[in-house]
PDB file of N, CA and C in Angstrom:
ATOM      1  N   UNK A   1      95.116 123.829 108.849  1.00  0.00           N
ATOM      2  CA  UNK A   1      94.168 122.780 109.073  1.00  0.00           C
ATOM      3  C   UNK A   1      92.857 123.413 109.535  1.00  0.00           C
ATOM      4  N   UNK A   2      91.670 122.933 108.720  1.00  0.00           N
ATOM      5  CA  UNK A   2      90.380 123.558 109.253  1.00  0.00           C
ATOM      6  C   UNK A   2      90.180 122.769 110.471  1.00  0.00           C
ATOM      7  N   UNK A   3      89.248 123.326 110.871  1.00  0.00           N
ATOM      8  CA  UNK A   3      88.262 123.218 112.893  1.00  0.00           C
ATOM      9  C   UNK A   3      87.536 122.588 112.492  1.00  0.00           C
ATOM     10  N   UNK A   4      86.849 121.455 112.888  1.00  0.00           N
ATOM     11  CA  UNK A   4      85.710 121.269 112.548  1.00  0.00           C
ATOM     12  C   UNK A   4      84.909 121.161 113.871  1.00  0.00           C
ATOM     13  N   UNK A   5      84.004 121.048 113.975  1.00  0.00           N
ATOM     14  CA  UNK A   5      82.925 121.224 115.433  1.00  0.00           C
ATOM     15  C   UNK A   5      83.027 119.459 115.661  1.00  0.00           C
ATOM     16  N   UNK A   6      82.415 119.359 116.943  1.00  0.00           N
ATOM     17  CA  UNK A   6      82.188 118.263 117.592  1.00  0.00           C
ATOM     18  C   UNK A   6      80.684 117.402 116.695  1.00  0.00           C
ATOM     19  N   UNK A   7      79.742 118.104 116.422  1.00  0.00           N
ATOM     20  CA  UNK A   7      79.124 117.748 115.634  1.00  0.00           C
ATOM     21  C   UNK A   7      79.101 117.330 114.030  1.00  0.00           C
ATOM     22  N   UNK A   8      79.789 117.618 113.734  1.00  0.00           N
ATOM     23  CA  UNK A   8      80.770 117.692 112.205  1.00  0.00           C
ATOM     24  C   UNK A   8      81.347 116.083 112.196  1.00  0.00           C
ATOM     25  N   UNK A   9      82.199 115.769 113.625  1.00  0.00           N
ATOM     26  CA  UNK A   9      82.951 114.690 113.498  1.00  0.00           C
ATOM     27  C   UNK A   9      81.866 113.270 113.755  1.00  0.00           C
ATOM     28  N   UNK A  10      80.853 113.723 114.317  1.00  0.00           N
ATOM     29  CA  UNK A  10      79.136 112.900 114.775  1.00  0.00           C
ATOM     30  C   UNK A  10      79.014 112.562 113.699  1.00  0.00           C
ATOM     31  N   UNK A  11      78.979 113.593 112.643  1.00  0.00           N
ATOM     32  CA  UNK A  11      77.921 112.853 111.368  1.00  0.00           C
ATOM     33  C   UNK A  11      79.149 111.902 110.412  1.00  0.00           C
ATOM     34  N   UNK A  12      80.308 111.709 110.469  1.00  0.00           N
ATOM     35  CA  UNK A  12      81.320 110.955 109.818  1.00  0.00           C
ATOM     36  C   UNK A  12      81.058 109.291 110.193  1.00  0.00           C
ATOM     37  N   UNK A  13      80.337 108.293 110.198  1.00  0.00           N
ATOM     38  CA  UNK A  13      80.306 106.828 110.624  1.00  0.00           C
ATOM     39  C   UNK A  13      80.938 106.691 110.101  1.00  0.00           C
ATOM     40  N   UNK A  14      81.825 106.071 110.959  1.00  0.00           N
ATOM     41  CA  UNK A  14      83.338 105.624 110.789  1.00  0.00           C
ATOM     42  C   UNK A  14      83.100 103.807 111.289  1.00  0.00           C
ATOM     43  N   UNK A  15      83.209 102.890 110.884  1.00  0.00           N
ATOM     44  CA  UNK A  15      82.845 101.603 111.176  1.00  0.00           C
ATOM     45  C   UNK A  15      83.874 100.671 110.631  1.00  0.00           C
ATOM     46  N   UNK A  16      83.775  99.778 111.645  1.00  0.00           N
ATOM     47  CA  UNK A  16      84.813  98.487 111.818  1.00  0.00           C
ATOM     48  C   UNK A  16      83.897  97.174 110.570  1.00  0.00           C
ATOM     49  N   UNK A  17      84.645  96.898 109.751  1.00  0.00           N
ATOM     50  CA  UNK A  17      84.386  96.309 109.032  1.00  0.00           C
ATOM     51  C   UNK A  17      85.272  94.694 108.872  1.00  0.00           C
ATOM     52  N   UNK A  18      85.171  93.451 108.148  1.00  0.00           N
ATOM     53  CA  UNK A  18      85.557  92.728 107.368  1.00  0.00           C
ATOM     54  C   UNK A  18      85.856  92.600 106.061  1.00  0.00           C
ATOM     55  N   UNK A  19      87.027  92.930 105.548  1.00  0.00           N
ATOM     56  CA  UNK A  19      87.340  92.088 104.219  1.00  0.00           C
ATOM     57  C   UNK A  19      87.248  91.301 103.552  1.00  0.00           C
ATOM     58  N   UNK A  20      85.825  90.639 103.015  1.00  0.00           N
ATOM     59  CA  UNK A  20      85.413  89.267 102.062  1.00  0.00           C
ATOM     60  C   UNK A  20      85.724  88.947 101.071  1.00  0.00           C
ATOM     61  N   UNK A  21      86.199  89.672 100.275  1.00  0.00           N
ATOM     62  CA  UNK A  21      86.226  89.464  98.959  1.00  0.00           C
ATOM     63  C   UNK A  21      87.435  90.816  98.245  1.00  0.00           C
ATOM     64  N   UNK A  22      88.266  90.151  97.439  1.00  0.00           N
ATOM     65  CA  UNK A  22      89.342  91.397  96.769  1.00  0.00           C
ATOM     66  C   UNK A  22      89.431  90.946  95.157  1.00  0.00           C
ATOM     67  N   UNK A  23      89.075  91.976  94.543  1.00  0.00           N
ATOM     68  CA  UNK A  23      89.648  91.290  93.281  1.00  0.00           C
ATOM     69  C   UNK A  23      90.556  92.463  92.352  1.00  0.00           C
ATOM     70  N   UNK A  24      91.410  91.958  91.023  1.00  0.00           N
ATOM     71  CA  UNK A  24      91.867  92.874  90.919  1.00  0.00           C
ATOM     72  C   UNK A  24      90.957  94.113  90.068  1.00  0.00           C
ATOM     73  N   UNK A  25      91.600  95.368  89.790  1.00  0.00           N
ATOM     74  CA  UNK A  25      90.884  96.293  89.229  1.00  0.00           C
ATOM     75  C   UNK A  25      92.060  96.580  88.087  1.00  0.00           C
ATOM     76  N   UNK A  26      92.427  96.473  87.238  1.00  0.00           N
ATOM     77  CA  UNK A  26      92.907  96.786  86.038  1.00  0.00           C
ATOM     78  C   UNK A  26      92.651  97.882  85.439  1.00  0.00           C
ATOM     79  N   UNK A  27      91.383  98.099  85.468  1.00  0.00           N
ATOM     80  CA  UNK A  27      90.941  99.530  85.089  1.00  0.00           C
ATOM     81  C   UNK A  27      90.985 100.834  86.050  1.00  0.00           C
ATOM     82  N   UNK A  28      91.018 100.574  86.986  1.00  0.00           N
ATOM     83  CA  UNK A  28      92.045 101.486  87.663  1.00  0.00           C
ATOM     84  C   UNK A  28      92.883 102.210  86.960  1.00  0.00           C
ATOM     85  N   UNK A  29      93.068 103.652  87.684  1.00  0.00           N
ATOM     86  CA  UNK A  29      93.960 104.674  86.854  1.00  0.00           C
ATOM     87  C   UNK A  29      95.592 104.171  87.638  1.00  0.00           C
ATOM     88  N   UNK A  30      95.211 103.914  88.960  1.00  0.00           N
ATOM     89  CA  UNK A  30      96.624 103.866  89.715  1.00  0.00           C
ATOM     90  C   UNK A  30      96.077 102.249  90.304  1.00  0.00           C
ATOM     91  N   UNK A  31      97.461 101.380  90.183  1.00  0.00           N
ATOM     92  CA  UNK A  31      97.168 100.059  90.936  1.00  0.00           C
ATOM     93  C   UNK A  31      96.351 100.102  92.425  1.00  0.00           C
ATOM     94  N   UNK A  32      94.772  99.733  91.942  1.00  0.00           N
ATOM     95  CA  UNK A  32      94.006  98.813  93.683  1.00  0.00           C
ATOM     96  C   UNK A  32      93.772  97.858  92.947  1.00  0.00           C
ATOM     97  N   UNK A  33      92.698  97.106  94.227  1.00  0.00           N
ATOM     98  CA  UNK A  33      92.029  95.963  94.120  1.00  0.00           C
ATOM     99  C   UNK A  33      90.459  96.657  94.646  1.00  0.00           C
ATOM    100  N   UNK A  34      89.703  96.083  93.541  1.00  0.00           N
ATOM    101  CA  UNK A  34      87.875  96.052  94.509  1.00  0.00           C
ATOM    102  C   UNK A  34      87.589  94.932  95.397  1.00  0.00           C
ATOM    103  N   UNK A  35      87.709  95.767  96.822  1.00  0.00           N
ATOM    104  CA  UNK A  35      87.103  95.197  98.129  1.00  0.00           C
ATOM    105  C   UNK A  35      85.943  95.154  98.075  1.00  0.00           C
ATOM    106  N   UNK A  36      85.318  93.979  98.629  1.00  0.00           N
ATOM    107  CA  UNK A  36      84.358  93.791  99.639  1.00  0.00           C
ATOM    108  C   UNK A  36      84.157  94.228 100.788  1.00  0.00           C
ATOM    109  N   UNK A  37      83.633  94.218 101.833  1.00  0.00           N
ATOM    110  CA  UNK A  37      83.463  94.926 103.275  1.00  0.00           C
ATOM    111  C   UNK A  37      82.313  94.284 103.552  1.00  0.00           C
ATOM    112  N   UNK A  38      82.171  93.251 104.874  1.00  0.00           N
ATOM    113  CA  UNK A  38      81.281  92.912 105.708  1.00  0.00           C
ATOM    114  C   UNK A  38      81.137  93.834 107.285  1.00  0.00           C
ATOM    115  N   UNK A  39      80.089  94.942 107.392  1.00  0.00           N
ATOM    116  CA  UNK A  39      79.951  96.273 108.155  1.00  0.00           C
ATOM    117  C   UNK A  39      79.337  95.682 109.041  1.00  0.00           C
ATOM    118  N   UNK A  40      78.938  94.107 108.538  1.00  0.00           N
ATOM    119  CA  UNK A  40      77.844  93.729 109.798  1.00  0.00           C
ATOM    120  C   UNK A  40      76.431  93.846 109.106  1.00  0.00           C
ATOM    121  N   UNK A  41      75.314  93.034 110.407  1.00  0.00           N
ATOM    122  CA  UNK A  41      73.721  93.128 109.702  1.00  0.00           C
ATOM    123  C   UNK A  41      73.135  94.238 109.801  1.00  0.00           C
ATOM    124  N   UNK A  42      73.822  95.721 110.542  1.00  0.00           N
ATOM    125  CA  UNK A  42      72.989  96.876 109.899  1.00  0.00           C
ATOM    126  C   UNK A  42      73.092  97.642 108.877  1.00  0.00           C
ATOM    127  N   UNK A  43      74.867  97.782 108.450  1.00  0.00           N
ATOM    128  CA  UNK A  43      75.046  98.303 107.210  1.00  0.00           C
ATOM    129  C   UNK A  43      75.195  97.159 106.196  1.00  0.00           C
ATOM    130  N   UNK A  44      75.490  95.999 106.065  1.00  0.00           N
ATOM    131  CA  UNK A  44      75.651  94.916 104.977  1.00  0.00           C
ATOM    132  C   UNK A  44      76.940  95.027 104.596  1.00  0.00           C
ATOM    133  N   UNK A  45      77.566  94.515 103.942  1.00  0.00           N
ATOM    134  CA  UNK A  45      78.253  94.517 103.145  1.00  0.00           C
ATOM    135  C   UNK A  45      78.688  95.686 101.394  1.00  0.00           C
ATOM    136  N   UNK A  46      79.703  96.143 101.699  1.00  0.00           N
ATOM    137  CA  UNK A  46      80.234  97.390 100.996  1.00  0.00           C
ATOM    138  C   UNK A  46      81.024  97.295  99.669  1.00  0.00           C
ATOM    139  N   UNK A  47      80.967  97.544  98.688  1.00  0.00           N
ATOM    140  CA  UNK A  47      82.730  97.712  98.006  1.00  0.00           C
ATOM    141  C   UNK A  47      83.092  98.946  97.638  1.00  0.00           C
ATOM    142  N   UNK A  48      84.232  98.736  97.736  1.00  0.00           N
ATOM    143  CA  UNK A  48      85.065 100.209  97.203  1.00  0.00           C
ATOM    144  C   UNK A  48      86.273  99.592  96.433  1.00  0.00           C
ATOM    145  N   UNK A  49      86.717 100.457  96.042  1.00  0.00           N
ATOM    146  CA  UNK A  49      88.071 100.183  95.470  1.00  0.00           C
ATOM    147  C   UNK A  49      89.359 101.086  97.129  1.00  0.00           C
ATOM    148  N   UNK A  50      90.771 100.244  96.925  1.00  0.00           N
ATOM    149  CA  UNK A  50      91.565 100.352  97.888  1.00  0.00           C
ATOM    150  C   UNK A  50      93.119 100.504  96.777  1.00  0.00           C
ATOM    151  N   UNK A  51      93.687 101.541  97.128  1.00  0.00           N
ATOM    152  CA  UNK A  51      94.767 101.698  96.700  1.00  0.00           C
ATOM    153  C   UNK A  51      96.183 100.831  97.168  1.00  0.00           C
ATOM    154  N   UNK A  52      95.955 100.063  97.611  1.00  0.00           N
ATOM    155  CA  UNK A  52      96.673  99.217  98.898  1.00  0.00           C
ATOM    156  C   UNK A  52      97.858  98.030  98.146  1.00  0.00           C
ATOM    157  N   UNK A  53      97.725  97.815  96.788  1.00  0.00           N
ATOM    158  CA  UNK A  53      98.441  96.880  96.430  1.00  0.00           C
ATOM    159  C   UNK A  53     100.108  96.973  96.536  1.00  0.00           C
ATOM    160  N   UNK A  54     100.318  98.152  96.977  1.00  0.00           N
ATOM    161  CA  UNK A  54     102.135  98.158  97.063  1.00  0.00           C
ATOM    162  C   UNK A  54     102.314  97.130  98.581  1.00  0.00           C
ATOM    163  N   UNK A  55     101.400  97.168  99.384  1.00  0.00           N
ATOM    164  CA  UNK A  55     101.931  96.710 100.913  1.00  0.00           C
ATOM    165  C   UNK A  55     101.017  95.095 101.295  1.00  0.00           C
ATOM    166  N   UNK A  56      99.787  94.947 100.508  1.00  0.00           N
ATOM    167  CA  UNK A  56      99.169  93.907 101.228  1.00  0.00           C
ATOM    168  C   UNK A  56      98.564  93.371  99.446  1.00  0.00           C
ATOM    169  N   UNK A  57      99.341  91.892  99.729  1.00  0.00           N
ATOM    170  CA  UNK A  57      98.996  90.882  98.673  1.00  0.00           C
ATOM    171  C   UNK A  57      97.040  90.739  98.720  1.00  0.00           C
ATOM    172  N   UNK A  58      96.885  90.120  97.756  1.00  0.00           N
ATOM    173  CA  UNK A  58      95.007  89.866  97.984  1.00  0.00           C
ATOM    174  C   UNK A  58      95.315  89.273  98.398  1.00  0.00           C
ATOM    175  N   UNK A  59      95.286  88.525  99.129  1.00  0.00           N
ATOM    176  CA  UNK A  59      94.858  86.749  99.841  1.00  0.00           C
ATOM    177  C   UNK A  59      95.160  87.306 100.989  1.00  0.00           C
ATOM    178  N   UNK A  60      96.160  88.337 101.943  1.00  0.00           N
ATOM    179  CA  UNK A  60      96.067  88.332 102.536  1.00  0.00           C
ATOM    180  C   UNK A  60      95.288  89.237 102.855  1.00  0.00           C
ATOM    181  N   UNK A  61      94.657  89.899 102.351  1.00  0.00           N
ATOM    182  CA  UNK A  61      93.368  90.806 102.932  1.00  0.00           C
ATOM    183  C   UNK A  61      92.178  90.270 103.280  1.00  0.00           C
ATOM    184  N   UNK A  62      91.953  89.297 102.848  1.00  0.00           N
ATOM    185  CA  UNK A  62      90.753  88.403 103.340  1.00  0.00           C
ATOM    186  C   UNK A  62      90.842  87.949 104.785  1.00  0.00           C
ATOM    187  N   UNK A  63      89.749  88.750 105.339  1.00  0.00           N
ATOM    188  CA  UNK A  63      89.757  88.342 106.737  1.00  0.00           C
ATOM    189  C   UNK A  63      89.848  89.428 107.875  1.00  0.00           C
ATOM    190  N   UNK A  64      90.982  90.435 107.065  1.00  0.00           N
ATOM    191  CA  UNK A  64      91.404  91.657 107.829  1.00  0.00           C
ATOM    192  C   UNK A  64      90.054  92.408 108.253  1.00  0.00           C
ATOM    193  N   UNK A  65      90.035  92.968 109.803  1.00  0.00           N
ATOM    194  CA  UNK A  65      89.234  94.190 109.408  1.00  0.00           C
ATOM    195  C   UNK A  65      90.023  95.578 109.517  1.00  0.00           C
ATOM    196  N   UNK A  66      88.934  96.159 109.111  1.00  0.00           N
ATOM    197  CA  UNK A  66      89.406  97.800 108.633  1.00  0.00           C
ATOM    198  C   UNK A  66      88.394  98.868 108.909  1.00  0.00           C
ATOM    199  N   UNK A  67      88.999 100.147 108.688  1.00  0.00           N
ATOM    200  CA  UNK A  67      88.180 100.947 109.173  1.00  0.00           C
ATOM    201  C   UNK A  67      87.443 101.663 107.971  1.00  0.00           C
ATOM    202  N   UNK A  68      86.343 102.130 108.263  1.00  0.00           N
ATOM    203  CA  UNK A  68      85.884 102.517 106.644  1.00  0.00           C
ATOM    204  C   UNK A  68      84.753 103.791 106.801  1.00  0.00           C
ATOM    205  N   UNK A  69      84.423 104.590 106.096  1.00  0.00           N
ATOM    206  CA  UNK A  69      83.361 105.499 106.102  1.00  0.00           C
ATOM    207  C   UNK A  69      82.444 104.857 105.450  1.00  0.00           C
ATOM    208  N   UNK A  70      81.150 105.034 105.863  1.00  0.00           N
ATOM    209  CA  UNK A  70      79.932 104.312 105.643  1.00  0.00           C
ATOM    210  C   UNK A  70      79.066 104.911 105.106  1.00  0.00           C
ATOM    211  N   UNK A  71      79.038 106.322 105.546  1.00  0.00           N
ATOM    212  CA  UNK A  71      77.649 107.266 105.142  1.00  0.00           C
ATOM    213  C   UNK A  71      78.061 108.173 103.856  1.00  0.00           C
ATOM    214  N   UNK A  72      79.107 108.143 103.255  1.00  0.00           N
ATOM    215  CA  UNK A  72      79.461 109.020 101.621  1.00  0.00           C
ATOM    216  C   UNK A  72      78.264 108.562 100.659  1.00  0.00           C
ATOM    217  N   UNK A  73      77.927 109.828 100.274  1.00  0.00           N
ATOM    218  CA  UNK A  73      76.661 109.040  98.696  1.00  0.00           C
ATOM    219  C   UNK A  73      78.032 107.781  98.156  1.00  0.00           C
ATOM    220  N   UNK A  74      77.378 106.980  97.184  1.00  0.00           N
ATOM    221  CA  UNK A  74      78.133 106.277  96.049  1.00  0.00           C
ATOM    222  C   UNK A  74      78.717 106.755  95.199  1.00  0.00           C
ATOM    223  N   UNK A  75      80.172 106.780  94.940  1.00  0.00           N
ATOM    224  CA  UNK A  75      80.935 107.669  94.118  1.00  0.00           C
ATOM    225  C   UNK A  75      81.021 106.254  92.977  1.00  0.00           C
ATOM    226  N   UNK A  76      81.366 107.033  91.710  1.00  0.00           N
ATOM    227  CA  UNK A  76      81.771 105.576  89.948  1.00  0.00           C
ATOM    228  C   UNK A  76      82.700 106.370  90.278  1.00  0.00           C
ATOM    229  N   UNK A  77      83.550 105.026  90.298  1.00  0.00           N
ATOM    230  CA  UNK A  77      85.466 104.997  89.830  1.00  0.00           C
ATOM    231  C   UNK A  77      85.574 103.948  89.270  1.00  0.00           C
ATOM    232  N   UNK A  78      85.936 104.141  87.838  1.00  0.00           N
ATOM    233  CA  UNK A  78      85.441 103.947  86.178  1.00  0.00           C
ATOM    234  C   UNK A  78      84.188 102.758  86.203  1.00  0.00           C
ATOM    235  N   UNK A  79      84.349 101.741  86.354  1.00  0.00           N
ATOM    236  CA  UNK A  79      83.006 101.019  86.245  1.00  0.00           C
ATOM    237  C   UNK A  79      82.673 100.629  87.234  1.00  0.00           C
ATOM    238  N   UNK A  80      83.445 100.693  88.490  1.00  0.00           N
ATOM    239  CA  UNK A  80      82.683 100.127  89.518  1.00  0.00           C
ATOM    240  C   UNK A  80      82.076 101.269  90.401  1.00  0.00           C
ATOM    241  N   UNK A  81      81.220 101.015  91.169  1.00  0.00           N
ATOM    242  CA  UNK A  81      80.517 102.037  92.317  1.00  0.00           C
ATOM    243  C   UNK A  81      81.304 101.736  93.332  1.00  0.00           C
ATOM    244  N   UNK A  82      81.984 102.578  94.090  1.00  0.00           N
ATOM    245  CA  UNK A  82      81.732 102.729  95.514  1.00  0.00           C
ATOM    246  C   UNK A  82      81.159 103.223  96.637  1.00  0.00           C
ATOM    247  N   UNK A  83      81.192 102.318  97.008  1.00  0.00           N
ATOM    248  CA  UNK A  83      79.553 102.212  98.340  1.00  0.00           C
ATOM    249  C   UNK A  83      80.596 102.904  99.640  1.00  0.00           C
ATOM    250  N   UNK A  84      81.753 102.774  99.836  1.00  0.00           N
ATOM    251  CA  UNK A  84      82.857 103.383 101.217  1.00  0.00           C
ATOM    252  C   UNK A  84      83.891 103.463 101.066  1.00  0.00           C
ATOM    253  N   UNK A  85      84.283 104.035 102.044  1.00  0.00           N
ATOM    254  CA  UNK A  85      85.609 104.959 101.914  1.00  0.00           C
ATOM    255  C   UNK A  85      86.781 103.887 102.989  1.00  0.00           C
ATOM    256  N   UNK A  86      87.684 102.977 102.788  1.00  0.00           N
ATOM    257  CA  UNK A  86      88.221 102.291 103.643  1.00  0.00           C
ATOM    258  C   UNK A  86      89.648 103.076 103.611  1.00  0.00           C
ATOM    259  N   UNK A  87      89.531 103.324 105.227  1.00  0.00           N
ATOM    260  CA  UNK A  87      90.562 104.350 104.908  1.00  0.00           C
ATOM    261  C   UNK A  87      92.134 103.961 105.751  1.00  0.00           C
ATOM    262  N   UNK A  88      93.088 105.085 105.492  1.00  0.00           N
ATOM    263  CA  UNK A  88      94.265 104.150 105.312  1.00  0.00           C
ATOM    264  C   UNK A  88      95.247 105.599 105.476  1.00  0.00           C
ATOM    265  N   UNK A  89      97.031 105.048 105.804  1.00  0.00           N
ATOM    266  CA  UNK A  89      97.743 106.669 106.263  1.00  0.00           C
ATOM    267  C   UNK A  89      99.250 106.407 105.192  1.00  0.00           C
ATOM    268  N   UNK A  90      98.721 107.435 104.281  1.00  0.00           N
ATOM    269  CA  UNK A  90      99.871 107.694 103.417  1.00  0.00           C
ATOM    270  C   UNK A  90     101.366 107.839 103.681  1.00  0.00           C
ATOM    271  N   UNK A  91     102.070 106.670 103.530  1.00  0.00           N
ATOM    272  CA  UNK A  91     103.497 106.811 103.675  1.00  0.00           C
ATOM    273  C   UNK A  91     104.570 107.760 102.868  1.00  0.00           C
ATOM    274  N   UNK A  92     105.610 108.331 103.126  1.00  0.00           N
ATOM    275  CA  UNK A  92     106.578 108.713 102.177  1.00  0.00           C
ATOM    276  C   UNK A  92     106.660 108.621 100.855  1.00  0.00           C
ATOM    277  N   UNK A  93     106.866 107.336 100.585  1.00  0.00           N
ATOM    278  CA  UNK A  93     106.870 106.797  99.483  1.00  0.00           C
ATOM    279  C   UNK A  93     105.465 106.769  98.665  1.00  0.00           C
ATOM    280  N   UNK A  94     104.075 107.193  99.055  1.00  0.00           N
ATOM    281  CA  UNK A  94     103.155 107.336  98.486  1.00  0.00           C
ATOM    282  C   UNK A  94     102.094 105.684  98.387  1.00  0.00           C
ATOM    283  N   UNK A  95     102.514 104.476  99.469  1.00  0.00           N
ATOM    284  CA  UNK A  95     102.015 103.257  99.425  1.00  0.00           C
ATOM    285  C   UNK A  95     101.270 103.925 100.729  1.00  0.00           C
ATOM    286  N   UNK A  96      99.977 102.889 100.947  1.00  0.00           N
ATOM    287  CA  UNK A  96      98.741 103.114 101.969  1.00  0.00           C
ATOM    288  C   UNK A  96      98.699 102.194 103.204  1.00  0.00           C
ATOM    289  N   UNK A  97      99.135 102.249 104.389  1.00  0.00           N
ATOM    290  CA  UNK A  97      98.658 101.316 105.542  1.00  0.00           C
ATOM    291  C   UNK A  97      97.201 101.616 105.656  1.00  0.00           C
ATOM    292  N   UNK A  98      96.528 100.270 105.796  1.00  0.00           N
ATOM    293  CA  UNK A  98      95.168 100.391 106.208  1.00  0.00           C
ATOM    294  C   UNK A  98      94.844 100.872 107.597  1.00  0.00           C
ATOM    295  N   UNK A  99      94.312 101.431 108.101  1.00  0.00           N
ATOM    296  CA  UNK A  99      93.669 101.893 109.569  1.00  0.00           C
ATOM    297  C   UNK A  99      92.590 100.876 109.717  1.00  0.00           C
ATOM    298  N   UNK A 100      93.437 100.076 111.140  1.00  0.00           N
ATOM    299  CA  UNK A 100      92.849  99.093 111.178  1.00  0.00           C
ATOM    300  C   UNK A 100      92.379  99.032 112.966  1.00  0.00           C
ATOM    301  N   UNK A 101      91.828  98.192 113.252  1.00  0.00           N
ATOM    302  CA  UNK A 101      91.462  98.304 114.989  1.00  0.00           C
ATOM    303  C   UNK A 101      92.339  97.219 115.091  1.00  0.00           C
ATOM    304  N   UNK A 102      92.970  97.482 116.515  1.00  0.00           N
ATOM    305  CA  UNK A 102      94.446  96.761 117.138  1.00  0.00           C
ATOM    306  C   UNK A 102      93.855  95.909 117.846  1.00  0.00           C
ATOM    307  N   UNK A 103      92.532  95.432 117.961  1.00  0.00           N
ATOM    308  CA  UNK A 103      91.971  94.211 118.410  1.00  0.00           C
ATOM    309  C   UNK A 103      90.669  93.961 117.888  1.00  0.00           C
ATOM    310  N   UNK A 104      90.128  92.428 117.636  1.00  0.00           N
ATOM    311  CA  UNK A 104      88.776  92.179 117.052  1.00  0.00           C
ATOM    312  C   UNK A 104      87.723  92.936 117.614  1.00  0.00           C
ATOM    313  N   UNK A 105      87.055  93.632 116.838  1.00  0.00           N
ATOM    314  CA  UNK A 105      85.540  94.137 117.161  1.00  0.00           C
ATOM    315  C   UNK A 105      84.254  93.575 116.226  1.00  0.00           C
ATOM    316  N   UNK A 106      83.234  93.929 116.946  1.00  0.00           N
ATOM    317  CA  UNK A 106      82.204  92.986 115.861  1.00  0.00           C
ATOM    318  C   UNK A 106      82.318  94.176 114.474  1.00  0.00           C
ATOM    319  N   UNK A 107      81.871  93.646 113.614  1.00  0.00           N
ATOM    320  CA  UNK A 107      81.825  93.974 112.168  1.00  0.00           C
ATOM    321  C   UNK A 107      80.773  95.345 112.486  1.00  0.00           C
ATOM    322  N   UNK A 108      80.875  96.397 111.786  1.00  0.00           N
ATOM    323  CA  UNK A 108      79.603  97.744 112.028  1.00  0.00           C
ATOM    324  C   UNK A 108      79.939  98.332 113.485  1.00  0.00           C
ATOM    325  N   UNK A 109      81.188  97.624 114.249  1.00  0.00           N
ATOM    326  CA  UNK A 109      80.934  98.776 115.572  1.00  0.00           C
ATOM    327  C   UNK A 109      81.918  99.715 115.205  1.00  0.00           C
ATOM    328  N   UNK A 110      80.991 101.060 115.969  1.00  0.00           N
ATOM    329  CA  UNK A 110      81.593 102.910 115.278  1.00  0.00           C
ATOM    330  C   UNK A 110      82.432 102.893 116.348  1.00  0.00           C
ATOM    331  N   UNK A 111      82.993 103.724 115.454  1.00  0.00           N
ATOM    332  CA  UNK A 111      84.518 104.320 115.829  1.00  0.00           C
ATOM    333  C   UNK A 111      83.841 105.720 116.924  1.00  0.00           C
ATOM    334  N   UNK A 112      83.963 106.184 118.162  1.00  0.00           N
ATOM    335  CA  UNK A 112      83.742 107.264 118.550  1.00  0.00           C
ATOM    336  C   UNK A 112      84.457 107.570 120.158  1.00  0.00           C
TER     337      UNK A 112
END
C-alpha cells in the first residue's frame, strides 16, 4: 500500500451528497444506473454512473445520501459524462455498498 502525505489526502473533496434522480444505463459494460447527486449550492448537483444495482433497487436510492469525490476532471463512460466519483466498499462477491454518512448532514459537507 502506497503513503500518501497529509496533504495528498487535503486535495481529495470528499462530500456528502443527495441522490435525486437514478435511471437505468443499459449501455453500460457491467450493470449501473446514472445517478444524480445534489452536493448542495456550492458544488450543484453531479452525475455519475454507480455500479450498485446487485444491492439497492432505483426507487430506493432516491433520497439516500452518499459519499462522493467532487474534484476528478469529467471522465465519458460510453455516452454519459461523469462529473463524480460516488464511492462505495467492494464485497466478496464483487456487489458495491455505498459509503454512506451514519447520520443526516447538509448536502456538500466534506468529509475531513
Amino acid at each position: 500500500m502506497k503513503e500518501i502525505s497529509w496533504s495528498e489526502f487535503e486535495a481529495v473533496e470528499l462530500r456528502a451528497g443527495t441522490i435525486v434522480d437514478v435511471e437505468e444505463f443499459p449501455e453500460a459494460r457491467r450493470p449501473a444506473y446514472k445517478i444524480t447527486v445534489d452536493f448542495g449550492p456550492e458544488i450543484g448537483s453531479r452525475r455519475s454512473s454507480a455500479r450498485v444495482t446487485d444491492l439497492y433497487p432505483a426507487d430506493e436510492l432516491i433520497g439516500k445520501q452518499v459519499v462522493g469525490v467532487v474534484n476528478f476532471p469529467p471522465k465519458r463512460i460510453g455516452p454519459m459524462k461523469s462529473e463524480c466519483l460516488v464511492t462505495g466498499f467492494y464485497r466478496e462477491d464483487g456487489s458495491v455498498v455505498l459509503a454512506v454518512p451514519e447520520q443526516a448532514v447538509p448536502n456538500g459537507a466534506k468529509l475531513g
